[in-house]
Protein backbone atom coordinates (compact mmCIF):
# COMPACT_ATOMS: atom_id res chain seq x y z
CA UNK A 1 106.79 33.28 49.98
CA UNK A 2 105.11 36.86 49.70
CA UNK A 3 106.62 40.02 49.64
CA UNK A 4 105.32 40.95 52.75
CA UNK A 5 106.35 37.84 54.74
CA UNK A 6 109.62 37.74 53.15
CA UNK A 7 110.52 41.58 54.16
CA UNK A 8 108.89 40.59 57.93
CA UNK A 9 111.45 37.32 57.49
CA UNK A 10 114.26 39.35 57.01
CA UNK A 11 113.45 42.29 59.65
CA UNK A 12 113.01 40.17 61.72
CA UNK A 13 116.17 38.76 61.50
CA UNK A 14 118.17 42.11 61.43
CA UNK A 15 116.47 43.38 64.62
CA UNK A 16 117.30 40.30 66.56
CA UNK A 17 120.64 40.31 65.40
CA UNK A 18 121.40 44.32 66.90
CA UNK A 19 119.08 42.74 69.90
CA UNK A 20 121.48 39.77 70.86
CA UNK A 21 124.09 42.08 69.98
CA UNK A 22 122.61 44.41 72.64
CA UNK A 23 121.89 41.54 75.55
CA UNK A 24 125.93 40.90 75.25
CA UNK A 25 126.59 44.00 75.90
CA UNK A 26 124.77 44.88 78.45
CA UNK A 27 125.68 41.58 79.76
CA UNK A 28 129.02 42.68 80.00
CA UNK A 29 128.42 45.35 81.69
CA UNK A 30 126.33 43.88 84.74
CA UNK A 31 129.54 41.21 85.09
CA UNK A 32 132.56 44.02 85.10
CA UNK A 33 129.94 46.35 87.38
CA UNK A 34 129.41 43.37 90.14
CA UNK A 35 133.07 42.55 90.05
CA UNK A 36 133.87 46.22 90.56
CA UNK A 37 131.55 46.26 93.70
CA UNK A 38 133.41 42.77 94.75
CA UNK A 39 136.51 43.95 94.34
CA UNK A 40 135.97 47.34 95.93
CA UNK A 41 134.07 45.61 99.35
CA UNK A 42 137.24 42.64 99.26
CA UNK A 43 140.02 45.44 99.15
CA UNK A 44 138.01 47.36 101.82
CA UNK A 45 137.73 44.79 104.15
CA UNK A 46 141.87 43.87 103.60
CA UNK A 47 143.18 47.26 104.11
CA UNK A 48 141.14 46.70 107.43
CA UNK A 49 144.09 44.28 108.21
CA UNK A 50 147.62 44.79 109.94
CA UNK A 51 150.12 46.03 107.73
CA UNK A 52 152.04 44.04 109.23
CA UNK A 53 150.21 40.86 108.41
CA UNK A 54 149.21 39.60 105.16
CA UNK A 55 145.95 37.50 104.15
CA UNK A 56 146.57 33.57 104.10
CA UNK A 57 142.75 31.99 103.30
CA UNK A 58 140.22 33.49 101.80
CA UNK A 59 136.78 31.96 101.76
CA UNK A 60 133.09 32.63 101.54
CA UNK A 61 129.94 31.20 104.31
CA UNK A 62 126.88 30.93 102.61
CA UNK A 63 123.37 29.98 103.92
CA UNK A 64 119.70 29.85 102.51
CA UNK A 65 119.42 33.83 102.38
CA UNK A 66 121.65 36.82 101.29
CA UNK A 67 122.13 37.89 105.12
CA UNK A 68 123.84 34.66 105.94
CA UNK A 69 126.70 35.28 103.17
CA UNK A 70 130.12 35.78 105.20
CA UNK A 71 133.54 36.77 104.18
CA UNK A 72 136.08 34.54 106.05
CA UNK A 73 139.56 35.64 106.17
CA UNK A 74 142.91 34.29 107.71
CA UNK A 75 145.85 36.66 108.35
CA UNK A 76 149.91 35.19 108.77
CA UNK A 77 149.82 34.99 112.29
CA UNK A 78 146.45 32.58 112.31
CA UNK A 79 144.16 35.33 113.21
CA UNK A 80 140.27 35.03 111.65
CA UNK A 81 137.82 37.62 110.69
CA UNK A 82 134.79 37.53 109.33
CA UNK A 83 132.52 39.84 107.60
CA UNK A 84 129.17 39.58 107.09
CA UNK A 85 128.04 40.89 103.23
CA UNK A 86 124.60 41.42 104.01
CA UNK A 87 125.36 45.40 105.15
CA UNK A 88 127.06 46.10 102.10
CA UNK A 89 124.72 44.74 99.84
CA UNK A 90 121.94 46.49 101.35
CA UNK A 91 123.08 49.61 100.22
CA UNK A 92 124.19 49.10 96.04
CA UNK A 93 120.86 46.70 95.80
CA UNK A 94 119.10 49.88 95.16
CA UNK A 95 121.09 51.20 92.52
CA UNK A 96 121.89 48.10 91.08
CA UNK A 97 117.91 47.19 90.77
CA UNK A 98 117.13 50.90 89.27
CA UNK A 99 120.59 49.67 86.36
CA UNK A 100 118.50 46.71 85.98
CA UNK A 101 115.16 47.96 85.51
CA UNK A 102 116.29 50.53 82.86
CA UNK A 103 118.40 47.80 81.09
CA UNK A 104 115.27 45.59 81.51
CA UNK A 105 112.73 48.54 79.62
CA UNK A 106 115.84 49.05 76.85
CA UNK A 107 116.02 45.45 76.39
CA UNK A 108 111.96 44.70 75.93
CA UNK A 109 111.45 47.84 73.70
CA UNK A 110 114.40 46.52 71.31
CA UNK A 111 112.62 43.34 71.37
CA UNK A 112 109.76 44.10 69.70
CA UNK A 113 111.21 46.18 67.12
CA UNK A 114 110.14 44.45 63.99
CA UNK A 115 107.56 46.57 63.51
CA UNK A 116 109.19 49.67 63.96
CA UNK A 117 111.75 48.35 61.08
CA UNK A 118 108.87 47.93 58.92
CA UNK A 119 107.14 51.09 59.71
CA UNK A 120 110.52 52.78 58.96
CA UNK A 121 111.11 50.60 55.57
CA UNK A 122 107.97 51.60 53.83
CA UNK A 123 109.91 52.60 50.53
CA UNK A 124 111.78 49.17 51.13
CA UNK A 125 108.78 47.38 50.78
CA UNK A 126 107.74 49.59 47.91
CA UNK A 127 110.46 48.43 46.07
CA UNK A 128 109.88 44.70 47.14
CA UNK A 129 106.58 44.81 45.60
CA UNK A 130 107.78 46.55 42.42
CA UNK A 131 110.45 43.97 42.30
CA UNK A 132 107.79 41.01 42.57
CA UNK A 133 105.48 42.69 39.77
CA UNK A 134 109.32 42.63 37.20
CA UNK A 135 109.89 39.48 38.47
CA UNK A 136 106.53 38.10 36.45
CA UNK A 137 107.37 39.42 33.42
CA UNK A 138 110.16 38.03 30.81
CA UNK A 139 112.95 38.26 32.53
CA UNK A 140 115.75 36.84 34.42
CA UNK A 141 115.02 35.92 37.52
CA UNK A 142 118.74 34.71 39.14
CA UNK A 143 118.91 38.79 39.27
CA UNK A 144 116.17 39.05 41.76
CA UNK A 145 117.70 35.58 43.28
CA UNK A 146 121.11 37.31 43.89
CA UNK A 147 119.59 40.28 45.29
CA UNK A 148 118.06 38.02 47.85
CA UNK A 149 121.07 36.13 48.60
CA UNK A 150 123.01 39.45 49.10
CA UNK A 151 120.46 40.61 51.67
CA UNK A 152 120.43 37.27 53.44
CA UNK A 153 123.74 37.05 53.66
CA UNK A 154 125.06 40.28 54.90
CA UNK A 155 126.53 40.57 58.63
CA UNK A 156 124.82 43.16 60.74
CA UNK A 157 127.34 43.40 63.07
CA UNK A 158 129.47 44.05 60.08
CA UNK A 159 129.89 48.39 60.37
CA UNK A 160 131.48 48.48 56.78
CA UNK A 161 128.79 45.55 55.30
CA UNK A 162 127.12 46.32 52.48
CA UNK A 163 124.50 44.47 49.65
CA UNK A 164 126.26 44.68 46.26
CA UNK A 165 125.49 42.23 43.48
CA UNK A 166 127.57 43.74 40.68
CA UNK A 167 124.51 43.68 38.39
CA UNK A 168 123.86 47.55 37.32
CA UNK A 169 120.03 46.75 36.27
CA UNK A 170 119.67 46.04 40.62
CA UNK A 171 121.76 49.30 41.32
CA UNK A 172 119.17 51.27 42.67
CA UNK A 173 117.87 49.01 44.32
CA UNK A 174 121.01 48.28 46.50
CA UNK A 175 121.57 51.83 46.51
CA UNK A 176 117.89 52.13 48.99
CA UNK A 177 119.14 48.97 51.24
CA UNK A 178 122.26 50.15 52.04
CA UNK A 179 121.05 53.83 53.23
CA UNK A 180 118.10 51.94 55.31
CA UNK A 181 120.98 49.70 56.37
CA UNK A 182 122.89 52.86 57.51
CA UNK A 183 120.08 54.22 59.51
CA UNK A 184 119.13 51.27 61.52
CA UNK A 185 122.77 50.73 62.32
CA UNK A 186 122.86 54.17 63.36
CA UNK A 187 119.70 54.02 65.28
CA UNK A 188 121.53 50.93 67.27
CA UNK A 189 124.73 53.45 67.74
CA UNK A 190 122.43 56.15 68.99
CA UNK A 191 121.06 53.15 71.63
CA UNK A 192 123.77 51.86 73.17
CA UNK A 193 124.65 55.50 73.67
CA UNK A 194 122.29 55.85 75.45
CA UNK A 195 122.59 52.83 77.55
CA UNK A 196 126.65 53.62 77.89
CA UNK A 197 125.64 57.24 79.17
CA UNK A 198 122.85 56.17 81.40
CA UNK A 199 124.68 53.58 82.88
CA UNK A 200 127.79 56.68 83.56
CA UNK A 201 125.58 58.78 84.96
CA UNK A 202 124.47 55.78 87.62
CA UNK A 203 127.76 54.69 88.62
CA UNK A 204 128.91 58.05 90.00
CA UNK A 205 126.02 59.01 92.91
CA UNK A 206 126.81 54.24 93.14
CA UNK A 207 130.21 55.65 94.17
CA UNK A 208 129.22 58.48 96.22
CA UNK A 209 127.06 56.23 98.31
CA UNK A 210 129.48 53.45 98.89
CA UNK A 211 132.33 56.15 99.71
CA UNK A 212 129.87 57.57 102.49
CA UNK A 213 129.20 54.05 103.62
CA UNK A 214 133.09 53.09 103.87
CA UNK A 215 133.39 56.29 106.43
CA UNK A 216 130.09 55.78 108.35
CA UNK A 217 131.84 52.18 108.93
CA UNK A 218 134.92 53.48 109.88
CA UNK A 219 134.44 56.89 111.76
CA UNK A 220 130.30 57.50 111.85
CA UNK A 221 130.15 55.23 114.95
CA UNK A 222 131.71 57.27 116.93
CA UNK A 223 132.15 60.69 115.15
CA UNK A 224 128.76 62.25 115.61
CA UNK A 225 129.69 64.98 112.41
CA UNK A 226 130.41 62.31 110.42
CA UNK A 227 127.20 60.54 110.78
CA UNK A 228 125.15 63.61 110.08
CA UNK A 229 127.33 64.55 107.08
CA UNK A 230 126.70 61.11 105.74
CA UNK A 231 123.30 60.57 106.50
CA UNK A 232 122.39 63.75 104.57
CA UNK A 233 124.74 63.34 101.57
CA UNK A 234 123.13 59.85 101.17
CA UNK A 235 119.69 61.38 101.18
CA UNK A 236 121.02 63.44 98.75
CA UNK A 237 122.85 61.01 95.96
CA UNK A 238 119.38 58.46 97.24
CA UNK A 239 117.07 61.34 95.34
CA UNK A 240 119.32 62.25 92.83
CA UNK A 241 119.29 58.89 91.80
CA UNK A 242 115.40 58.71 91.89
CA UNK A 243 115.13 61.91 89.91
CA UNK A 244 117.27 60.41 87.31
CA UNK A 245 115.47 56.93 87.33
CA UNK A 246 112.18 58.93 86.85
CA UNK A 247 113.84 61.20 83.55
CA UNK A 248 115.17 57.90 82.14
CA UNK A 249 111.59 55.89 82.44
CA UNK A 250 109.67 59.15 81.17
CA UNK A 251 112.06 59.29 77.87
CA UNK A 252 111.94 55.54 77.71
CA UNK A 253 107.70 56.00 77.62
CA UNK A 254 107.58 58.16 75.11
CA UNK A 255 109.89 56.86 73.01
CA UNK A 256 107.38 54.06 73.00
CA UNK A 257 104.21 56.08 72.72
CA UNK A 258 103.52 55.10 76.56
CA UNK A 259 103.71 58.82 77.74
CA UNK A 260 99.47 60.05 77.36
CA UNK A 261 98.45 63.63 76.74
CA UNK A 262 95.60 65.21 78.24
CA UNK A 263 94.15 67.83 76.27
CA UNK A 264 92.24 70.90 77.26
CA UNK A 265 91.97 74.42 75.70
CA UNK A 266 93.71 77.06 77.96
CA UNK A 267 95.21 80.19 77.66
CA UNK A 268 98.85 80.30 77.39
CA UNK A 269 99.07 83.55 78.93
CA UNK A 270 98.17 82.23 82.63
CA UNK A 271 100.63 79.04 82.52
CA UNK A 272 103.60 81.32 81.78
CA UNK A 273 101.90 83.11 84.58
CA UNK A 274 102.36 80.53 87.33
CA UNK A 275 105.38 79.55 86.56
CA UNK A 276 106.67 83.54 86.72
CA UNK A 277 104.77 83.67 89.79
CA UNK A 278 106.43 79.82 91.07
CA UNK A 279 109.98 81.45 90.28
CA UNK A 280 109.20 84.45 92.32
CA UNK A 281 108.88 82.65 95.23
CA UNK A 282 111.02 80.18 94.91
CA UNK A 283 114.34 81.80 93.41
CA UNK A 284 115.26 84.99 95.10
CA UNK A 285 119.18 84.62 94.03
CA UNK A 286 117.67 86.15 90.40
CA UNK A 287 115.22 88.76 88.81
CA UNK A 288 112.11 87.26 87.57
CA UNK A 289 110.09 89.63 84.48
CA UNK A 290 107.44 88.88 82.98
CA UNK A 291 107.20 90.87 79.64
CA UNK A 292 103.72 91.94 78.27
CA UNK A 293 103.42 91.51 74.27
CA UNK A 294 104.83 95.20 73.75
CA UNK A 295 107.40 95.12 75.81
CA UNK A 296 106.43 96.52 78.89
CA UNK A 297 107.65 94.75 82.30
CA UNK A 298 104.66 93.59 84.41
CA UNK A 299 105.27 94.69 88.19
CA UNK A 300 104.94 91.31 90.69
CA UNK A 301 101.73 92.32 91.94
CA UNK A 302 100.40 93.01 88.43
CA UNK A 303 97.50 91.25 86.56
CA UNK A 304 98.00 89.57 83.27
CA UNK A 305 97.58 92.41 80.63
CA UNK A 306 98.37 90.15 76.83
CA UNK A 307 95.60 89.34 74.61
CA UNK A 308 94.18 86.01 75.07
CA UNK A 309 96.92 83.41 73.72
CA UNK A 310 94.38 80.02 73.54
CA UNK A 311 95.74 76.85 72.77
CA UNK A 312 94.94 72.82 72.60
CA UNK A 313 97.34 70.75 74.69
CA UNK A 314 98.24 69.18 77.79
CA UNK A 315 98.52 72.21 80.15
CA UNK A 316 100.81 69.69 82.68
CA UNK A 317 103.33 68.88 80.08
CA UNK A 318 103.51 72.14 78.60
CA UNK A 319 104.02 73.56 82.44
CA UNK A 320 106.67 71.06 83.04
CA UNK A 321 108.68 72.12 79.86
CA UNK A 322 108.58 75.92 80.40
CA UNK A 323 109.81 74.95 84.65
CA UNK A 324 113.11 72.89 82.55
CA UNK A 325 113.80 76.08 80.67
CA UNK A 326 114.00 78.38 83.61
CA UNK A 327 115.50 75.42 85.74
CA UNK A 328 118.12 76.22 82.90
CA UNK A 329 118.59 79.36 82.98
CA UNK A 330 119.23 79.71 86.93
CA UNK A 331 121.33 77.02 86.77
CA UNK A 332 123.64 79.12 84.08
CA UNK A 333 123.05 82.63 85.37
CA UNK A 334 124.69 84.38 87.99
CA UNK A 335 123.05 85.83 91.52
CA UNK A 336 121.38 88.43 90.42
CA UNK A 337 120.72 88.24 86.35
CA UNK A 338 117.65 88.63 84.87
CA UNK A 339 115.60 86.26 83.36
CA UNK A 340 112.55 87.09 81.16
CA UNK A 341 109.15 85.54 80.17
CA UNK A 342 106.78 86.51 76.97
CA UNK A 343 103.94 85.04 75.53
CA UNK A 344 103.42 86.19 71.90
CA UNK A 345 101.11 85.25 69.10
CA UNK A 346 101.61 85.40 65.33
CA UNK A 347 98.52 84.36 63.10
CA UNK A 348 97.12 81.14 63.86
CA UNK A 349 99.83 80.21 66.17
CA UNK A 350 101.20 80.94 69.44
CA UNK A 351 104.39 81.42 71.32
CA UNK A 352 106.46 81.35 74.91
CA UNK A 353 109.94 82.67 75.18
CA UNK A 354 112.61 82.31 78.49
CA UNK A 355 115.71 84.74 78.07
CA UNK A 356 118.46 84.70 80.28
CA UNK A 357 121.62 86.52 81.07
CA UNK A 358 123.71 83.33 81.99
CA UNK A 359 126.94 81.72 80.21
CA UNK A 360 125.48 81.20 76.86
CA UNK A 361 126.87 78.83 74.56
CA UNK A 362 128.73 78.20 70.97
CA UNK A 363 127.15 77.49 67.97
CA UNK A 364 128.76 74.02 68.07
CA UNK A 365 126.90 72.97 71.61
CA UNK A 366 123.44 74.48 70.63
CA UNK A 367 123.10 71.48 67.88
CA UNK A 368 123.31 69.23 70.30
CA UNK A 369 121.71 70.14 73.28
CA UNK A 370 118.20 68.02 73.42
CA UNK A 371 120.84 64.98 73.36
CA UNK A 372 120.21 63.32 76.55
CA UNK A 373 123.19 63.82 79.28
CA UNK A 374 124.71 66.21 76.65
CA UNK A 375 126.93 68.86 78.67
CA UNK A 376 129.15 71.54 77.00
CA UNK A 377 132.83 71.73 78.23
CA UNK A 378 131.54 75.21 79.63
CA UNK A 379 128.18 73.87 81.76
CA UNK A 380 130.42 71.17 82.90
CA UNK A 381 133.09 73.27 84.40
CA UNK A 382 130.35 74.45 86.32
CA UNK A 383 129.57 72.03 88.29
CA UNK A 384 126.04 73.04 87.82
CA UNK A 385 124.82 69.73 88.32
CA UNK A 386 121.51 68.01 86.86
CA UNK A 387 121.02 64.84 85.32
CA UNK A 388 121.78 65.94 81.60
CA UNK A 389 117.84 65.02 81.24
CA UNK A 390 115.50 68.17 81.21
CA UNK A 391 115.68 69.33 77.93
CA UNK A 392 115.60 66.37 76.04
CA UNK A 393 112.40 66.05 78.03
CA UNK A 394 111.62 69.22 77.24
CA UNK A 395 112.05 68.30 73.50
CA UNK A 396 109.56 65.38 73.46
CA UNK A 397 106.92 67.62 75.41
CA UNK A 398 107.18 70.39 72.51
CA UNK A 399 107.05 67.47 69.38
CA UNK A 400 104.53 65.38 71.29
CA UNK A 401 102.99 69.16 70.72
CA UNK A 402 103.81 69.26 67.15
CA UNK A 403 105.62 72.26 68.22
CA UNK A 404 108.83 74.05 67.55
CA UNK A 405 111.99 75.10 69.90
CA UNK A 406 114.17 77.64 68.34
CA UNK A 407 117.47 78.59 70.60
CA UNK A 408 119.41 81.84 70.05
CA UNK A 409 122.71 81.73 72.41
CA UNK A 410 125.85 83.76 73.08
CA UNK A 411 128.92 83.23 75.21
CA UNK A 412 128.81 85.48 77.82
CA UNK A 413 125.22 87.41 77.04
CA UNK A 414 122.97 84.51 77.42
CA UNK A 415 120.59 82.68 75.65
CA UNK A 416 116.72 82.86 74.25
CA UNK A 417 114.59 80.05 74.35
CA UNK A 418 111.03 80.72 71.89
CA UNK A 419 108.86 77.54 71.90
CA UNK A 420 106.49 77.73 69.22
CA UNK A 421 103.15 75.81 69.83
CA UNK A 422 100.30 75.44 67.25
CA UNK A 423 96.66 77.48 68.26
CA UNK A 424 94.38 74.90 66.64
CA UNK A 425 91.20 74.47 69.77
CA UNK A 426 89.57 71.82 67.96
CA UNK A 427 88.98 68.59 69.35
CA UNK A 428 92.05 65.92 68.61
């Protein structure tokens, strides 16, 4: 067997190994979230019973569709209800298909990860070939054998498992498979992270909805309030969840080169521009500046006075990430703060920075911020709300840009966002 089909052999078998790994969990999680969802619509529709009375028989209808699935119930004193499922499940199908559909995308991109693993295990493969040049020459070849059985028989579900043959002439070469083991095992960590966090930040608007639905069952009938109160905070949860859907599918893209960039040469200068102009209108709970390249404040009505700021890139995306920052910075500022935009360039690069006088943060939380749903203990006190998303969107847009995001922040005095971009105008 050749080096090269012997290293696909064995990726191959690693990455389905985290992959069925990954299937049972998320496995898991479908079963305990449907039983939840049972549970919760079998405990509503008892405490809709007597006090008095307690539940004898239990039993389900069931037909050729969905809508003809009945709860039958029997109290002590012989007394039958029944309660047709169909209602319920017309409102967690939703959510339950958008769990699904991300689980589905996770799932398929793990799938084909072989040849990410090989992409990743250049060196690895390096070394293979080295090791199949000594393996021609003079020597002892039950080294090379033992090397192979170490590698084919370690566990990867094993956390602590690593290749170790005992033989100091193969030391260095154990020494490369065990880091490249611990970064594909921490690559899996960082996924079902992900999964465990999306999957968090579904269940609560899942729980807001079917707590509205319990009281538009109970009192929106009748209580006119109620009805519009519901109605409207359903509306709300419904888009939240479709925001969040839509954040999840655009990381999931680019994560697998899906997400295109459409390039044009603009001036940086008049996006910043539209998106001052966009907060001005929009935002009148805070003081919008935008600040010319020495310093001065340019009045609302004012034209553009910066030297030209040209760049190469994909005048949407870039948009899109400057709107997250200043989404941002409202969301952490007070009524009435001031939050700043400048466009500077330095040789053959060029630059946007938002400022703002919000909440700021420790030195500890900026690290981690462009984690996805990452919240310090601070921003969640808030109650700021948000889907934890934006700037780890914002991230991809700036790298997709071979760009650069550098944060200064301060409890209390706010924090600077300067996103470096790179001026090159010729064609990619």
């Amino acid at each position: 067997m050749s080096v090269n089909s012997r290293m696909t052999s064995i990726a191959r078998r690693i990455n389905m190994s985290f992959w069925f790994k990954q299937v049972w969990g998320t496995i898991c999680l479908d079963i305990v979230i449907v039983a939840l969802i049972g549970g919760a619509f079998f405990k509503w529709r008892v405490d809709q019973i007597p006090e008095t009375r307690e539940v004898e028989q239990v039993e389900f209808q069931t037909g050729e569709t969905y809508e003809e699935l009945i709860l039958i119930m029997e109290d002590s004193h012989g007394e039958i209800y029944h309660y047709p499922m169909y209602q319920f499940l017309d409102y967690v199908l939703l959510p339950l298909y958008a769990l699904l559909a991300i689980q589905g995308l996770d799932l398929i991109g793990a799938l084909f990860g072989t040849g990410e693993i090989r992409r990743k295990l250049k060196p690895l493969n390096d070394l293979a070939i080295k090791a199949e040049k000594l393996s021609s020459l003079p020597l002892d070849s039950s080294k090379f054998e033992s090397l192979e059985q170490a590698i084919e028989s370690i566990s990867p579900n094993s956390p602590d498992a690593k290749i170790s043959t005992g033989d100091k002439d193969l030391a260095s070469i154990e020494v490369a498979l065990n880091n490249l083991i611990y970064r594909m095992r921490e690559s899996q960590k960082q996924q079902a992270r992900f999964v465990s966090d999306a999957s968090h930040e579904l269940r609560t608007p899942i729980a807001v909805i079917q707590g509205y639905v319990n009281m538009l069952d109970r009192w929106g009938k009748e209580d006119e309030s109620i009805l519009e109160e519901s109605i409207e905070a359903l509306k709300h949860e419904s888009d939240h969840m479709k925001e969040l859907v839509e954040q999840l599918l655009f990381l999931a893209r680019g994560e697998n080169g899906k997400n295109t960039l459409h390039y044009s040469t603009f001036d940086l200068n008049e996006v910043i521009h539209e998106v001052w102009e966009e907060s001005l209108m929009i935002d009148e709970e805070h003081r919008y500046e935008f600040v010319n390249d020495k310093g001065s404040v340019i009045d609302e009505d004012g034209s553009i006075v910066n030297p030209p700021a040209m760049m190469r890139g994909d005048v949407a995306m870039i948009k899109q990430s400057v709107r997250i920052f200043v989404q941002n910075a409202a969301k952490y500022s007070v009524k009435g703060a001031t939050i700043s935009f400048r466009v500077k360039a330095q040789g053959n690069r060029v630059c946007y920075v938002v400022q703002d006088e919000g909440i700021g943060m420790q030195g500890e939380d900026v690290v981690h911020i462009f984690e996805p749903f990452y919240r310090s203990d601070k921003a969640r006190n808030g109650n700021t709300g948000g889907s934890g998303l934006g700037l780890s969107i914002a991230k991809w847009i700036i790298d997709a840009h071979e760009g650069k995001i550098e944060v200064l922040s301060s409890p209390d005095i706010g924090t600077r966002f300067t996103v470096w971009l790179g001026a090159d105008i010729s064609e990619k």
